[in-house]
PDB file of N, CA and C in Angstrom:
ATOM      1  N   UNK A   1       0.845  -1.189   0.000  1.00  0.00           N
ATOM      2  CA  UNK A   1       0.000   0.000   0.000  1.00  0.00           C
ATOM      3  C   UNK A   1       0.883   1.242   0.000  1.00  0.00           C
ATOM      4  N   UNK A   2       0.794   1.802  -0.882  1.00  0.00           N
ATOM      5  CA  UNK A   2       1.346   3.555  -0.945  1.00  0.00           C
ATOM      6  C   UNK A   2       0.759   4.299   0.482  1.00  0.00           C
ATOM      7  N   UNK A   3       1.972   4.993   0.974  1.00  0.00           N
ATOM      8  CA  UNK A   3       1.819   5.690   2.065  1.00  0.00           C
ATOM      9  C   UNK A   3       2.207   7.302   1.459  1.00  0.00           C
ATOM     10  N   UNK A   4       0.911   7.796   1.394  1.00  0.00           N
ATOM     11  CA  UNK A   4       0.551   9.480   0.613  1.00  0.00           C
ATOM     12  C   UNK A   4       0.548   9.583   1.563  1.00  0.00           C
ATOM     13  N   UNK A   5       0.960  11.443   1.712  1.00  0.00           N
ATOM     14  CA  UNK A   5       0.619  12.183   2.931  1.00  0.00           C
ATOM     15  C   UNK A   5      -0.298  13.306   2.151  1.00  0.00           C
ATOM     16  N   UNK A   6      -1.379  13.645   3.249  1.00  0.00           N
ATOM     17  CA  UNK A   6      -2.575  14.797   2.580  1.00  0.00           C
ATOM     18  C   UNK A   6      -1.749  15.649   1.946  1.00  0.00           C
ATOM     19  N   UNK A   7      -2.663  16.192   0.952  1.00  0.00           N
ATOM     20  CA  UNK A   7      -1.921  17.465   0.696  1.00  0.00           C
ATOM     21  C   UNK A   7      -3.061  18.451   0.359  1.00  0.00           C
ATOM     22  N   UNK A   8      -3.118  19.287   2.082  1.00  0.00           N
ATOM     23  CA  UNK A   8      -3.991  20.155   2.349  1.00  0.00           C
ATOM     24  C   UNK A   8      -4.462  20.875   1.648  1.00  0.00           C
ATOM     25  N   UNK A   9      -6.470  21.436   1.526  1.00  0.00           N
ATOM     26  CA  UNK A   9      -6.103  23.009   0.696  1.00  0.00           C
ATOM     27  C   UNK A   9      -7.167  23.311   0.914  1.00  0.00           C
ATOM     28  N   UNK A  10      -7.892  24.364   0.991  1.00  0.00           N
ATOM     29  CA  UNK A  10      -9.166  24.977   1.445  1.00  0.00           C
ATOM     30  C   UNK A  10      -9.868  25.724   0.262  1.00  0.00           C
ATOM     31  N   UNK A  11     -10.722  25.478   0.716  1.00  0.00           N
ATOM     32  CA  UNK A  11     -11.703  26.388  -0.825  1.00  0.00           C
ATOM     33  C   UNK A  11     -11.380  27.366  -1.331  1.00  0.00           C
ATOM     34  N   UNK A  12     -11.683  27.320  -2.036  1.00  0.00           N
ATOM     35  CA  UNK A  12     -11.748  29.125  -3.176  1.00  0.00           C
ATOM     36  C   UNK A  12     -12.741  30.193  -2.837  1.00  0.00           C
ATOM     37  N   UNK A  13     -13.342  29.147  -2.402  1.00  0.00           N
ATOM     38  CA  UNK A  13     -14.595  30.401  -1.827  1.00  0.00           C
ATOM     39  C   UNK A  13     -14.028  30.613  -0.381  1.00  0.00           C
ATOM     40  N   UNK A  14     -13.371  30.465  -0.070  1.00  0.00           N
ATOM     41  CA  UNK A  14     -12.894  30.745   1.836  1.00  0.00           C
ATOM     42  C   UNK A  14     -12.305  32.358   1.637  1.00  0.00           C
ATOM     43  N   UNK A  15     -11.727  33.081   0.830  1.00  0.00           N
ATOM     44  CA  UNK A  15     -10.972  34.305   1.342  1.00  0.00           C
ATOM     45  C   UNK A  15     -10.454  34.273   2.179  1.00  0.00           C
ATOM     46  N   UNK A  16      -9.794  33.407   2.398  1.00  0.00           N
ATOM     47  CA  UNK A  16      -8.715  33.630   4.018  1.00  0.00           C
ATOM     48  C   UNK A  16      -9.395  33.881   4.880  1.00  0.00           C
ATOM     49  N   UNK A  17     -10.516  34.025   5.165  1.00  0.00           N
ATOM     50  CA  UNK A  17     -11.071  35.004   6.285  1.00  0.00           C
ATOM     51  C   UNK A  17     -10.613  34.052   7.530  1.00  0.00           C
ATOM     52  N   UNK A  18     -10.116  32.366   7.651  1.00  0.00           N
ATOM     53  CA  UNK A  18      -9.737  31.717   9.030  1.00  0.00           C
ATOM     54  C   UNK A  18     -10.767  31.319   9.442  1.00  0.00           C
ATOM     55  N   UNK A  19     -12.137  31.121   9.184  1.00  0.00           N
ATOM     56  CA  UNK A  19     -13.095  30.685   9.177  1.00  0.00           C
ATOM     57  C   UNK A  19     -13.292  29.478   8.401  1.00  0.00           C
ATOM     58  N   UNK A  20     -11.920  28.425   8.172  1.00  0.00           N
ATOM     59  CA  UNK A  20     -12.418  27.074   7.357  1.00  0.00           C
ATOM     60  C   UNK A  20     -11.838  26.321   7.472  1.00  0.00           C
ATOM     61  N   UNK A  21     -12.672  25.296   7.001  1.00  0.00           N
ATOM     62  CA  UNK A  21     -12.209  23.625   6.725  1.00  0.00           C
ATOM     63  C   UNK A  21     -11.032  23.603   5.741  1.00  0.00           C
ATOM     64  N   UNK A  22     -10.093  22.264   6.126  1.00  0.00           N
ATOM     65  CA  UNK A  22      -8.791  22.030   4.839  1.00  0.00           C
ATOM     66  C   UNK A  22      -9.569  20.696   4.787  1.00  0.00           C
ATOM     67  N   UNK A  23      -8.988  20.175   3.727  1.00  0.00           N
ATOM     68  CA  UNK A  23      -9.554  18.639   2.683  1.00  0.00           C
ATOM     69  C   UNK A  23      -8.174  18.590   2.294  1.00  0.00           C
ATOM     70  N   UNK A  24      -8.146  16.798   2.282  1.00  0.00           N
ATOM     71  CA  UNK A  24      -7.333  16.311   1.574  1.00  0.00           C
ATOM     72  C   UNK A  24      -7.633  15.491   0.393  1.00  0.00           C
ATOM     73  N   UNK A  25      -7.925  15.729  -0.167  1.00  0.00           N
ATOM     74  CA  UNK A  25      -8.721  15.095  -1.518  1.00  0.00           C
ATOM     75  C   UNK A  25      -8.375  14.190  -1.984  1.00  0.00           C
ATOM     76  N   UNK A  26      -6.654  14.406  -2.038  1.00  0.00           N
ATOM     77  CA  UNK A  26      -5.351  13.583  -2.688  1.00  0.00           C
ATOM     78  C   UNK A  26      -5.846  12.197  -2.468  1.00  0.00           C
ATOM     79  N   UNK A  27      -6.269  11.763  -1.017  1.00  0.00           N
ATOM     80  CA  UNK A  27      -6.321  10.134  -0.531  1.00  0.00           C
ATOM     81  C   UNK A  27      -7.291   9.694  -0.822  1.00  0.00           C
ATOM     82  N   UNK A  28      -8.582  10.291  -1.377  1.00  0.00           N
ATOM     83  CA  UNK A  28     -10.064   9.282  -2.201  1.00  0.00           C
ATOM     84  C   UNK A  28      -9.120   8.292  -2.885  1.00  0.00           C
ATOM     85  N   UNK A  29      -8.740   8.657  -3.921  1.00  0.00           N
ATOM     86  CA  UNK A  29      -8.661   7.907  -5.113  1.00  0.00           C
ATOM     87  C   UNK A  29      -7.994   6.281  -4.757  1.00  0.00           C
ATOM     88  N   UNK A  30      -6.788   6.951  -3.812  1.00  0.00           N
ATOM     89  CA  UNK A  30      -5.743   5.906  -3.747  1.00  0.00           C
ATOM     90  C   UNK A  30      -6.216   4.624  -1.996  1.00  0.00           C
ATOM     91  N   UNK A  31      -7.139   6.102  -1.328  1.00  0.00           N
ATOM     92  CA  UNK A  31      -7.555   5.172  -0.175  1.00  0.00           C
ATOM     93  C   UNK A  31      -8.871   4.942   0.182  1.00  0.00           C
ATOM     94  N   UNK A  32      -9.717   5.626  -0.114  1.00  0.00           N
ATOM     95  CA  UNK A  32     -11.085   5.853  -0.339  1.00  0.00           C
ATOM     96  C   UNK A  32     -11.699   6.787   0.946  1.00  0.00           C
ATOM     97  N   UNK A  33     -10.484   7.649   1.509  1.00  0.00           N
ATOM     98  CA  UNK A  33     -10.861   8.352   2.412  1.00  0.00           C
ATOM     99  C   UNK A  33     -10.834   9.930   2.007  1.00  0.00           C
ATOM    100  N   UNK A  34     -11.164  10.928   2.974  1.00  0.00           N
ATOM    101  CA  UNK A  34     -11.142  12.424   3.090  1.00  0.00           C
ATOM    102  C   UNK A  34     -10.883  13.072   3.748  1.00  0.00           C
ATOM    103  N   UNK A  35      -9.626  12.961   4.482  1.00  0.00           N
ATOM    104  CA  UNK A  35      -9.236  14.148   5.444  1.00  0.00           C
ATOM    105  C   UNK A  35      -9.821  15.284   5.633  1.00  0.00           C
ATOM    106  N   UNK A  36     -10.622  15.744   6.775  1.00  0.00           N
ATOM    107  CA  UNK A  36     -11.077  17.137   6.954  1.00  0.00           C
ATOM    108  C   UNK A  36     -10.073  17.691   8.658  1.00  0.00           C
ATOM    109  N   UNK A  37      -9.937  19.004   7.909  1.00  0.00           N
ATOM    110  CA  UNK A  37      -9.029  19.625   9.540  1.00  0.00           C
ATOM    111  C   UNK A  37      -9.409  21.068   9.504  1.00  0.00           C
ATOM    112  N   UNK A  38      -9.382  21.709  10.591  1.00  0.00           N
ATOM    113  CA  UNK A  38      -9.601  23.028  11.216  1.00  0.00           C
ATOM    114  C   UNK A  38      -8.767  23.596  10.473  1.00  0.00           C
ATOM    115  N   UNK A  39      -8.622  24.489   9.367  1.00  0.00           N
ATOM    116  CA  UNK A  39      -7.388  25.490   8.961  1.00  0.00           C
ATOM    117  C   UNK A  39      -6.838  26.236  10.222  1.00  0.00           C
ATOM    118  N   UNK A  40      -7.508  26.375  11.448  1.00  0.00           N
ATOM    119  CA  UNK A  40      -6.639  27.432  12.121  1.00  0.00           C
ATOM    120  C   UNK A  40      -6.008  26.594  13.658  1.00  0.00           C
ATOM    121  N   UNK A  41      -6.005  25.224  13.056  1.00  0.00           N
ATOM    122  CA  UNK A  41      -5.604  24.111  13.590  1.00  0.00           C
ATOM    123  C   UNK A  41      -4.774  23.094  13.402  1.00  0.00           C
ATOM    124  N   UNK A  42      -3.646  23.299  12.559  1.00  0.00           N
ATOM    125  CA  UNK A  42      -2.944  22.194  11.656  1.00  0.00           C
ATOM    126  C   UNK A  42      -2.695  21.148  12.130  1.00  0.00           C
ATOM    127  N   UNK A  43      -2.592  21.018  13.477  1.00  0.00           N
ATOM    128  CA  UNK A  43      -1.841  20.084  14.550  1.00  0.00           C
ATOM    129  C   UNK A  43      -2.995  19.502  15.515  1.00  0.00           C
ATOM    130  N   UNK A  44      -4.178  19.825  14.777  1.00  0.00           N
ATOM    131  CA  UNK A  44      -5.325  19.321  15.712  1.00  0.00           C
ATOM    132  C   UNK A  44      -5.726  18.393  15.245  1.00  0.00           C
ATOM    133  N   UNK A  45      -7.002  17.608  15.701  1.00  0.00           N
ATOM    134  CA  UNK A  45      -7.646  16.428  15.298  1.00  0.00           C
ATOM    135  C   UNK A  45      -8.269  16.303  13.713  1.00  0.00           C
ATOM    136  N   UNK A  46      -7.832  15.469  13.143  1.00  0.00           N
ATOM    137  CA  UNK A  46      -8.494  15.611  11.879  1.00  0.00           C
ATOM    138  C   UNK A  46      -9.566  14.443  11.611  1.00  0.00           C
ATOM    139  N   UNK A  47     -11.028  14.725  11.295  1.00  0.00           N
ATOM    140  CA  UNK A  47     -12.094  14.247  10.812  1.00  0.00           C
ATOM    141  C   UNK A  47     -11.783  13.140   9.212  1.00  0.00           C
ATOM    142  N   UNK A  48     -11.909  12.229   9.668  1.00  0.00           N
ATOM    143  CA  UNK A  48     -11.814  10.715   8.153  1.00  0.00           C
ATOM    144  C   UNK A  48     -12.738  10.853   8.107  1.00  0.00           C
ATOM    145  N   UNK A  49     -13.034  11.230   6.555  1.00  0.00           N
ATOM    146  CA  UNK A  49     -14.518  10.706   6.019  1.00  0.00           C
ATOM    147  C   UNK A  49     -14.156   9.777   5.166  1.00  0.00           C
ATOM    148  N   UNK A  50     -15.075   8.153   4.566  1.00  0.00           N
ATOM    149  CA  UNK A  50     -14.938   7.759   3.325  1.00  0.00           C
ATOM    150  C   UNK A  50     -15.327   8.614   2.089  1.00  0.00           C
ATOM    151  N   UNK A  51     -14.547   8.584   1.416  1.00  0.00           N
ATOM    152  CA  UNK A  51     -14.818   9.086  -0.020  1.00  0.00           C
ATOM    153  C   UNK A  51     -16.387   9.441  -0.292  1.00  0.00           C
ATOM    154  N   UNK A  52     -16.970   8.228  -0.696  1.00  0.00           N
ATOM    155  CA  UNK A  52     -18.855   8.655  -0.883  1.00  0.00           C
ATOM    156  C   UNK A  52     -19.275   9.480   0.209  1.00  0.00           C
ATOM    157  N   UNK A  53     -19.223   9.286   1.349  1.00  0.00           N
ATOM    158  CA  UNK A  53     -19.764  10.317   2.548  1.00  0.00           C
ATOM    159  C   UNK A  53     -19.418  11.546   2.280  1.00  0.00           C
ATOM    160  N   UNK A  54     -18.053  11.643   2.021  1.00  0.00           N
ATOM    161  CA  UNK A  54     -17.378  13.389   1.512  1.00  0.00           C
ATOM    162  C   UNK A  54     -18.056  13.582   0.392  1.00  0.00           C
ATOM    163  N   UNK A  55     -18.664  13.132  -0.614  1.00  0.00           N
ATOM    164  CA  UNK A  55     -19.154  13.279  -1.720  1.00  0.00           C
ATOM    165  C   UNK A  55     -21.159  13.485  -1.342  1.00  0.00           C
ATOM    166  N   UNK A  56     -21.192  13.040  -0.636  1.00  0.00           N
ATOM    167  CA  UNK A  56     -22.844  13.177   0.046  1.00  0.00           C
ATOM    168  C   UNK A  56     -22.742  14.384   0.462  1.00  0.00           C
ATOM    169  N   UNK A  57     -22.221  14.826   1.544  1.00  0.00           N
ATOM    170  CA  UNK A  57     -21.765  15.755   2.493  1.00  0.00           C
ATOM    171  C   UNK A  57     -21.960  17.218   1.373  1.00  0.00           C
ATOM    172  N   UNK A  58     -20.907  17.171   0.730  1.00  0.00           N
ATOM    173  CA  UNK A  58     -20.812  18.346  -0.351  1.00  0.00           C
ATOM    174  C   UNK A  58     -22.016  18.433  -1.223  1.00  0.00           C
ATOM    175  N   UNK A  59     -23.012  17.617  -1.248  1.00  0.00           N
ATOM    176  CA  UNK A  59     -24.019  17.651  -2.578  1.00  0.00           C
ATOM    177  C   UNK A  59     -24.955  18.119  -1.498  1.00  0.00           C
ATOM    178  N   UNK A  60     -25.044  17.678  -0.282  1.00  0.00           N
ATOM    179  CA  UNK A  60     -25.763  17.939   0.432  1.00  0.00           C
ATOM    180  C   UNK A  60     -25.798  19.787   0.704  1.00  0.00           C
ATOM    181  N   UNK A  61     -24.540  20.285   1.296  1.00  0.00           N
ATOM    182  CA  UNK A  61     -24.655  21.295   1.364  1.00  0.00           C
ATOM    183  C   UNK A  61     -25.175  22.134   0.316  1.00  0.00           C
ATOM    184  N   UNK A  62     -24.264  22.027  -1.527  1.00  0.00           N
ATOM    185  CA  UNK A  62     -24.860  22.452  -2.167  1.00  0.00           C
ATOM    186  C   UNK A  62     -26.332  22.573  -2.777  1.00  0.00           C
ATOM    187  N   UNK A  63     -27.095  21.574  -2.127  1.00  0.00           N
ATOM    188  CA  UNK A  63     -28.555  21.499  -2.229  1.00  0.00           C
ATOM    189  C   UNK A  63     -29.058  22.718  -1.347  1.00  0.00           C
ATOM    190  N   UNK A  64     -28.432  22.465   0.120  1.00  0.00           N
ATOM    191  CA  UNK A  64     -28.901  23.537   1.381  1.00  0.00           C
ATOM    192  C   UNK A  64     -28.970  25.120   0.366  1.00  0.00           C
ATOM    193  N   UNK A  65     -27.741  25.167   0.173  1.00  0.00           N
ATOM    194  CA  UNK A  65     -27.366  26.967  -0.777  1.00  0.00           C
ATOM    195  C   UNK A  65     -28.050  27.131  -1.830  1.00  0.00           C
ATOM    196  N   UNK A  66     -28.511  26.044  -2.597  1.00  0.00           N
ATOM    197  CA  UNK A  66     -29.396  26.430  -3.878  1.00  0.00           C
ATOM    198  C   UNK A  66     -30.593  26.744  -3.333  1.00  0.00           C
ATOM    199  N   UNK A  67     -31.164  25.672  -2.211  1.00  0.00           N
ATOM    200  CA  UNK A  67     -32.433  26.036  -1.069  1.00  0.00           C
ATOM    201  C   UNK A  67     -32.992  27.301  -0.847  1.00  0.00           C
ATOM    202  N   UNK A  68     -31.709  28.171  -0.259  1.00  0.00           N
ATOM    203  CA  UNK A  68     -32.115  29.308   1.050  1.00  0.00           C
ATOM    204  C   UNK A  68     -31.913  30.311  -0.189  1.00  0.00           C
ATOM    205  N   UNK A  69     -31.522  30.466  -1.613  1.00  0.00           N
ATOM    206  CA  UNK A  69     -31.610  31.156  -2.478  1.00  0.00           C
ATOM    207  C   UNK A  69     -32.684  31.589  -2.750  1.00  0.00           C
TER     208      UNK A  69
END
């Protein structure tokens, strides 16, 4: 098994403002997981999602934002 290390990055829509989530995206493919971590936390606990759940998760929200539009 290949041992990847995340390779962090936060949305485009974040503006720095320090108000966000980092993803590691890199490890779906190769592990079927999703690193989520506190950006203003590097060294803190980081949230495993499987791949499909991170993929629910995000469709989900984008449903919420098309919603409250």
């Amino acid at each position: 098994m290949t041992t990847e290390t995340p390779r962090w990055r936060t949305s485009s829509y974040s503006n720095n403002g320090g108000q966000c989530v980092e993803i590691a995206t890199n490890l779906a493919t190769i592990h079927g997981i999703v690193p989520v971590r506190d950006s203003k936390n590097a060294h803190g606990p980081v949230l495993t999602l499987p791949a499909p759940a991170f993929a629910s998760l995000i469709e989900g929200i984008k449903a919420a934002g098309h919603a409250a539009r």
